[in-house]
Every structure is written in C-alpha cells, then in structure tokens.
Protein backbone atom coordinates (compact mmCIF):
# COMPACT_ATOMS: atom_id res chain seq x y z
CA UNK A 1 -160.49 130.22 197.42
CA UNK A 2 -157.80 130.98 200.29
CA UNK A 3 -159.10 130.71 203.96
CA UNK A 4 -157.77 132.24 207.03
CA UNK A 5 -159.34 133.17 210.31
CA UNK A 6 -158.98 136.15 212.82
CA UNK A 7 -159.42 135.25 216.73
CA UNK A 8 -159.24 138.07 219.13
CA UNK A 9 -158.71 137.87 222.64
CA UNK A 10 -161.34 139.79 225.57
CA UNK A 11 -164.35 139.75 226.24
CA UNK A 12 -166.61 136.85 225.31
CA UNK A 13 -168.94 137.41 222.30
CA UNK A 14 -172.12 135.92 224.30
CA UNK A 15 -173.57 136.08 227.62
CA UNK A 16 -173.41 133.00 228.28
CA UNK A 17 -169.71 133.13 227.88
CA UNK A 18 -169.19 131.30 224.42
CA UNK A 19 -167.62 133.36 222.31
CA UNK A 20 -169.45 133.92 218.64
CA UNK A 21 -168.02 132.92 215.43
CA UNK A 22 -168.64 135.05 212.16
CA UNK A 23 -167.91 133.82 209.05
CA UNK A 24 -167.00 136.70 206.05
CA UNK A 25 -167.01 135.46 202.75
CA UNK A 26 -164.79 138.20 200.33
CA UNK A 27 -165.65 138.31 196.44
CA UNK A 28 -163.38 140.46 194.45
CA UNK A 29 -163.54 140.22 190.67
CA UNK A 30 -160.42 142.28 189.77
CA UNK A 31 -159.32 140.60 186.20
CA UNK A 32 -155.27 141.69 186.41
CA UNK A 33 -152.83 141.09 188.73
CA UNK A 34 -152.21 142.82 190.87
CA UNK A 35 -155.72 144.35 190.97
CA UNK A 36 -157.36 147.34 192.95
CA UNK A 37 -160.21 145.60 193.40
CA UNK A 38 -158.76 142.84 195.35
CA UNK A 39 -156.31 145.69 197.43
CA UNK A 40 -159.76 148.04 197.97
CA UNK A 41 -161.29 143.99 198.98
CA UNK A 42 -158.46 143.48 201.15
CA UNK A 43 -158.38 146.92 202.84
CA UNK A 44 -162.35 146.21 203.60
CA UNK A 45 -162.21 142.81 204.67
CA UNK A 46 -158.87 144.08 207.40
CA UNK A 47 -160.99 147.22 208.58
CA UNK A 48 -163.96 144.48 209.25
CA UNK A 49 -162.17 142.06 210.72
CA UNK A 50 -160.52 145.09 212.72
CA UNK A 51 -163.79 145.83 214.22
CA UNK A 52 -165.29 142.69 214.89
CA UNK A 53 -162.24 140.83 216.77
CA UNK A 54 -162.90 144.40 218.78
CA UNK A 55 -166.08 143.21 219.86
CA UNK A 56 -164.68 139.60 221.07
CA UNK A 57 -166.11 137.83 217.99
CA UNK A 58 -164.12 135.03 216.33
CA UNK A 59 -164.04 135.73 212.70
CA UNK A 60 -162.87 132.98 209.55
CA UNK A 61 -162.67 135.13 206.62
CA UNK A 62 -163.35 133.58 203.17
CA UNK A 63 -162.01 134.99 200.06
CA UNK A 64 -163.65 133.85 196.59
CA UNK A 65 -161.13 135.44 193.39
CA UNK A 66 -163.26 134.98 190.36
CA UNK A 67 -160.55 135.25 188.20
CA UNK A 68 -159.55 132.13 189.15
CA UNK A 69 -162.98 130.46 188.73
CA UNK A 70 -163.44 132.37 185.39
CA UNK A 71 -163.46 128.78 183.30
CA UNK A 72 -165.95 127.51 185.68
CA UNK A 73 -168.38 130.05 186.35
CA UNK A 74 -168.69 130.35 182.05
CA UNK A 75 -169.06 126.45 182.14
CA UNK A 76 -171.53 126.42 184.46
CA UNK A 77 -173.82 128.88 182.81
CA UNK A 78 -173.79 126.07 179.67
CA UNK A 79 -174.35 123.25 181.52
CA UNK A 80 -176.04 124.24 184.65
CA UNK A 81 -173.36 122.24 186.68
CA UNK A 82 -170.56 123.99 189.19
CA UNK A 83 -167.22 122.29 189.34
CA UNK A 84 -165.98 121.58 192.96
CA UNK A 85 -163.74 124.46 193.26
CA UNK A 86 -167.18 126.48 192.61
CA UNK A 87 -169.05 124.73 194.46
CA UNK A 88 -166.92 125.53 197.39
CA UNK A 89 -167.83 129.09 197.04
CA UNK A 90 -171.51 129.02 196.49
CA UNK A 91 -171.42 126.69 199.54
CA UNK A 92 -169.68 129.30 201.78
CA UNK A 93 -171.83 132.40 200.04
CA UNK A 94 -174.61 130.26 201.24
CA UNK A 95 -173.70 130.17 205.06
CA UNK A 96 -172.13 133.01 205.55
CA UNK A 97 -172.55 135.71 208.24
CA UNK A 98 -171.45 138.67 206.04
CA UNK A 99 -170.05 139.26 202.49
CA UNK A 100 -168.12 142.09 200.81
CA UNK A 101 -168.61 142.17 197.20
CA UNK A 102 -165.99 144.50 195.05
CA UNK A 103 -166.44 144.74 191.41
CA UNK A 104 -164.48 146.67 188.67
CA UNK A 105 -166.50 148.98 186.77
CA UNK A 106 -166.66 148.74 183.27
CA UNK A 107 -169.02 150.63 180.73
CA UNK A 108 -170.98 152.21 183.79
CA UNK A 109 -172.02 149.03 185.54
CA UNK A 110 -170.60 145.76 187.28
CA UNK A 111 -168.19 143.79 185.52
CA UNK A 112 -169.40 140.43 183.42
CA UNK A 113 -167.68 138.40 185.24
CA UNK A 114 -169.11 139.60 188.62
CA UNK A 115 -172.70 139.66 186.79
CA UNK A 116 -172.03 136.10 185.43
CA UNK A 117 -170.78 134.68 189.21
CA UNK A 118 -174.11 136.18 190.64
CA UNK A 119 -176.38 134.77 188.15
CA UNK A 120 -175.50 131.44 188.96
CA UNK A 121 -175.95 131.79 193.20
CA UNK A 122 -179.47 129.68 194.01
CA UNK A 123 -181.68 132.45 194.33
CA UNK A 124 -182.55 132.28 198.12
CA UNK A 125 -178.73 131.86 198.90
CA UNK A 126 -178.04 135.87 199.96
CA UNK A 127 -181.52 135.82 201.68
CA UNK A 128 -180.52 138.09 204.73
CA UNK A 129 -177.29 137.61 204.62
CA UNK A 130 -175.80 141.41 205.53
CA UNK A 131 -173.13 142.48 202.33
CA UNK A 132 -170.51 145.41 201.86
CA UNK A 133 -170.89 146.63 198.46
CA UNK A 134 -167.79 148.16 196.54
CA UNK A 135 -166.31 149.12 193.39
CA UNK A 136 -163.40 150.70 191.80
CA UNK A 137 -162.86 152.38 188.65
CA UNK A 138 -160.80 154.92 186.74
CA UNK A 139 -162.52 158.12 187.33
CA UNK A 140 -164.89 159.31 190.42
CA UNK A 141 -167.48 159.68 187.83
CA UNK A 142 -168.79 155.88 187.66
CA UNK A 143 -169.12 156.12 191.47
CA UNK A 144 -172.67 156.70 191.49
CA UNK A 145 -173.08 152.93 189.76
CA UNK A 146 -172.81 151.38 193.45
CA UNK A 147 -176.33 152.74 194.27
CA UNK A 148 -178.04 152.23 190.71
CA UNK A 149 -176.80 148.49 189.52
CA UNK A 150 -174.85 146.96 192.57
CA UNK A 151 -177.32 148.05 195.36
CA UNK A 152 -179.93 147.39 193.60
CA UNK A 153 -178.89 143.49 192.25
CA UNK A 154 -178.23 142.18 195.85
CA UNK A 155 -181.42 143.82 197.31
CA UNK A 156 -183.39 142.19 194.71
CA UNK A 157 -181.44 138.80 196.01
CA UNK A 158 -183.23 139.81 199.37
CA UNK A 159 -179.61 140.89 201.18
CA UNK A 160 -179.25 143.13 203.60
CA UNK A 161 -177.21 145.63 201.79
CA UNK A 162 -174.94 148.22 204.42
CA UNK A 163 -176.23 151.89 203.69
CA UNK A 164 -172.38 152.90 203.16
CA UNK A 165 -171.11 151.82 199.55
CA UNK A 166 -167.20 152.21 199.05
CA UNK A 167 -166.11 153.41 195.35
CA UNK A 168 -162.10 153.64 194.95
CA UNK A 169 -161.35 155.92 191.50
CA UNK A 170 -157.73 155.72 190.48
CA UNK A 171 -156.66 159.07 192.58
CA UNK A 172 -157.38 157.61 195.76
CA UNK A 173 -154.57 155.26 195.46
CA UNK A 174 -152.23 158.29 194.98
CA UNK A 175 -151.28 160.34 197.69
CA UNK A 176 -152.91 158.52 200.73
CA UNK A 177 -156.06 159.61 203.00
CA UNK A 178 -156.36 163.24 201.43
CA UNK A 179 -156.07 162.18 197.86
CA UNK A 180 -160.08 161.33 198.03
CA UNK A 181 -160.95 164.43 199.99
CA UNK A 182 -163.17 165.10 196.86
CA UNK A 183 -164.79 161.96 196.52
CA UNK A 184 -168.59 161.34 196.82
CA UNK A 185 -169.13 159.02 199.58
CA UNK A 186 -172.25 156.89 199.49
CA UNK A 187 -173.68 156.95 202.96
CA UNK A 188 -175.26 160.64 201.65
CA UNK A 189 -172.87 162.39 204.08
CA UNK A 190 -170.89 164.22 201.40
CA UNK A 191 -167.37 164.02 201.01
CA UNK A 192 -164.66 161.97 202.73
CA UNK A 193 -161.26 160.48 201.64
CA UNK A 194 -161.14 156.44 201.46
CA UNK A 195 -159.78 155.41 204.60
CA UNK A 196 -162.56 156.96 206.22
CA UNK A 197 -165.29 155.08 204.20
CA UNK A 198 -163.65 151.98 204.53
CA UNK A 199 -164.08 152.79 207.88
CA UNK A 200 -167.41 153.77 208.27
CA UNK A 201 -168.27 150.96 206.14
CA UNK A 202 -166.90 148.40 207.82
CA UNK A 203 -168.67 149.58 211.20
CA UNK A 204 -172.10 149.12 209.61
CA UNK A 205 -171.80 145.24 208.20
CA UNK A 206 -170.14 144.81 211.95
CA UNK A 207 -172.97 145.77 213.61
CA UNK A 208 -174.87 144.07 211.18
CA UNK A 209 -173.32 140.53 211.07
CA UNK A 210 -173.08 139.98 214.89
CA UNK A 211 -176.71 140.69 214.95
CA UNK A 212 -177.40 138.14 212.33
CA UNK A 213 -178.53 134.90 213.02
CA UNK A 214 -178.21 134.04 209.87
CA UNK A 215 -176.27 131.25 209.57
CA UNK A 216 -177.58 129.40 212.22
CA UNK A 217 -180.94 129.10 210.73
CA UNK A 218 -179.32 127.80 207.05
CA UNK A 219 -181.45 125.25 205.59
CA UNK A 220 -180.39 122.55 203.11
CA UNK A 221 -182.90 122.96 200.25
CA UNK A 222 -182.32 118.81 199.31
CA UNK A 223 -183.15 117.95 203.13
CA UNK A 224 -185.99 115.70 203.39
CA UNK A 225 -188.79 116.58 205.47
CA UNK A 226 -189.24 114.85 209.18
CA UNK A 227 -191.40 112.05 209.17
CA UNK A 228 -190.94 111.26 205.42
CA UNK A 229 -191.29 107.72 204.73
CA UNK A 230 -189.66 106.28 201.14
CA UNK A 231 -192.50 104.18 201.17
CA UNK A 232 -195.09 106.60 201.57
CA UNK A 233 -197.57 107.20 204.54
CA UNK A 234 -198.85 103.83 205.12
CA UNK A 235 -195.21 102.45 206.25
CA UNK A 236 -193.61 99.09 205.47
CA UNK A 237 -196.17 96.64 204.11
C-alpha cells in the first residue's frame, strides 16, 4: 500500500485558522500491469486531490492495490485472520475521510477480487464514510453495472456513495477528451467524454469529504467502556 500526501498552500481549511487534514484511501483492483483501472484510479484520485488542496485542505492519499494483497485477502476468507500488510488497509478504510473504489468489470458485475476484499471489511467500517465509485471495462455497454451492483454494495455498507459514477470503456483511452463524447455518464445528465466526469466526480466526494466528520468520531470497536473495572462493580476487595 504506497502513501503520499498533497499539501496546498492558501487559505486555511478552518476558521479558527488550523488547516484540515483529509485522508483518501484509493482501491483499484486492476489484475494486469499496467492496468486501466489503476490509470482511471489514478486520474480520480489527481482530479480529487486537485480540488481539495483548492480549498486549503491538507490531503494524505492512500492507495490499497489488491493485486498485491490477492494471497491475503483469499487467506483471510479461510481463516478469518488478515495478515499485517491487510490489516494496514482495513485499518486506513476504517478512518478514512473519503475512498475511491475502481473495479474491472467482468461478466456484468464487480470483479472477485474486489467482491472478495469487500466481504472481509468489518461491517460498520464504510459507515458514512463518502466513496467515488468507478469501473472500467471493454465496451460502454457494462457501464450501467456502476448503478445496479457497485452502488448498490457500498450503500448497503451504509456509505455515502457520490451521485456521479465514472465508467472508462476501452475507447475512452483512445483519442483523448472527445473519444467518450458518446458515453453514458452516471450523474443522469446524458452524455459527456471522461475528463469531464472525472471532473464532475471528483467535485462531489470534495464537497463531501470536507464536510465529513467522519474520522474524527472513529471508534475502536475493542475499546473498553469508561468506568469498567476488571474486577467488576464492587472494586478491589
């Protein structure tokens, strides 16, 4: 899982004059190398960061490649345990300020390996937490599984899922900004090429992570209570 953060000079993110921190974890699960996924992640994650260092918020961006935690994700589904390289990234999943999630579509629907990562996040880890969803595929025609089997997974996970969903088909790597003039975009606006839903997209889980307070309020779920006593409530005898 690489790490890197984004500081941006200006104007300070609170009133008070601290500046606010965000913290966007990145999931692609693009199998091959190079993948689209991970370049469509990429482009998302800049365009974010873009737009929050705009509004004087310090950002430390998060990236989680399941390819490389293929072995452990599978091995924890068997034995119910997460080695620490996975642990790493449910831990940062589970105080984050925002996430973008990209999957590959294959067969109509999210990849296994995405599927497999997701079902092994505690259950009230994504509770709130504001996410970018986005896919890519081979041909425009699986674009509409964003809004039927992504959207749908993470809103059941009680996130706050951004109304634009990005889906990058093979000919909108071509020939640049027009080569997607065709495209369906997700946001129910009709058509627009990539760069511009990237765009759009990225304004919306801006505007949604700086108004979360999500991470602030994390609780540990193995904290003990205040006032608990290991000898119970009659105290040292």
């Amino acid at each position: 899982m690489a790490e890197n953060a984004a500081t941006a000079p200006g104007t300070s993110g609170t009133p008070g004059g601290a500046r606010l921190t965000r913290t966007l974890v990145v999931v692609s699960a693009g199998l091959s190398q190079p993948s689209s996924t991970r370049l469509l992640a990429d482009r998302l994650t800049q365009a974010t960061v873009d737009r929050l260092t705009e509004k004087g918020v310090d950002v430390t961006v998060e990236v989680v490649e399941l390819r490389d935690l293929a072995h452990d994700i599978t091995n924890n589904l068997l034995t119910g345990f997460a080695a620490p390289k996975l642990q790493k990234a449910l831990d940062a999943l589970a105080s984050a300020d925002g996430l973008i999630a990209v999957t590959p579509i294959f067969t109509t629907s999210f990849s296994g390996l995405f599927k497999s990562f997701v079902d092994i996040i505690e259950p009230t880890a994504l509770t709130d937490l504001p996410v970018l969803i986005a896919a890519t595929g081979g041909t425009e025609r699986h674009s509409l599984a964003l809004d039927y089997a992504v959207r749908p997974l993470f809103t059941y996970l009680h996130a706050v899922v951004a109304p634009t969903a990005v889906y990058a088909a093979s000919s909108d790597w071509g020939t640049g900004s027009d080569a997607a003039a065709g495209a369906l975009s997700h946001s129910g606006g009709g058509a627009s090429a990539l760069p511009d839903r990237i765009s759009r997209a990225a304004g919306e889980l801006t505007a949604l992570t700086i108004a979360s307070d999500r991470s602030s309020r994390v609780i540990d779920p193995f904290a003990l209570p205040a006032g608990f006593s290991p000898v119970g409530g009659y105290g040292a005898q």
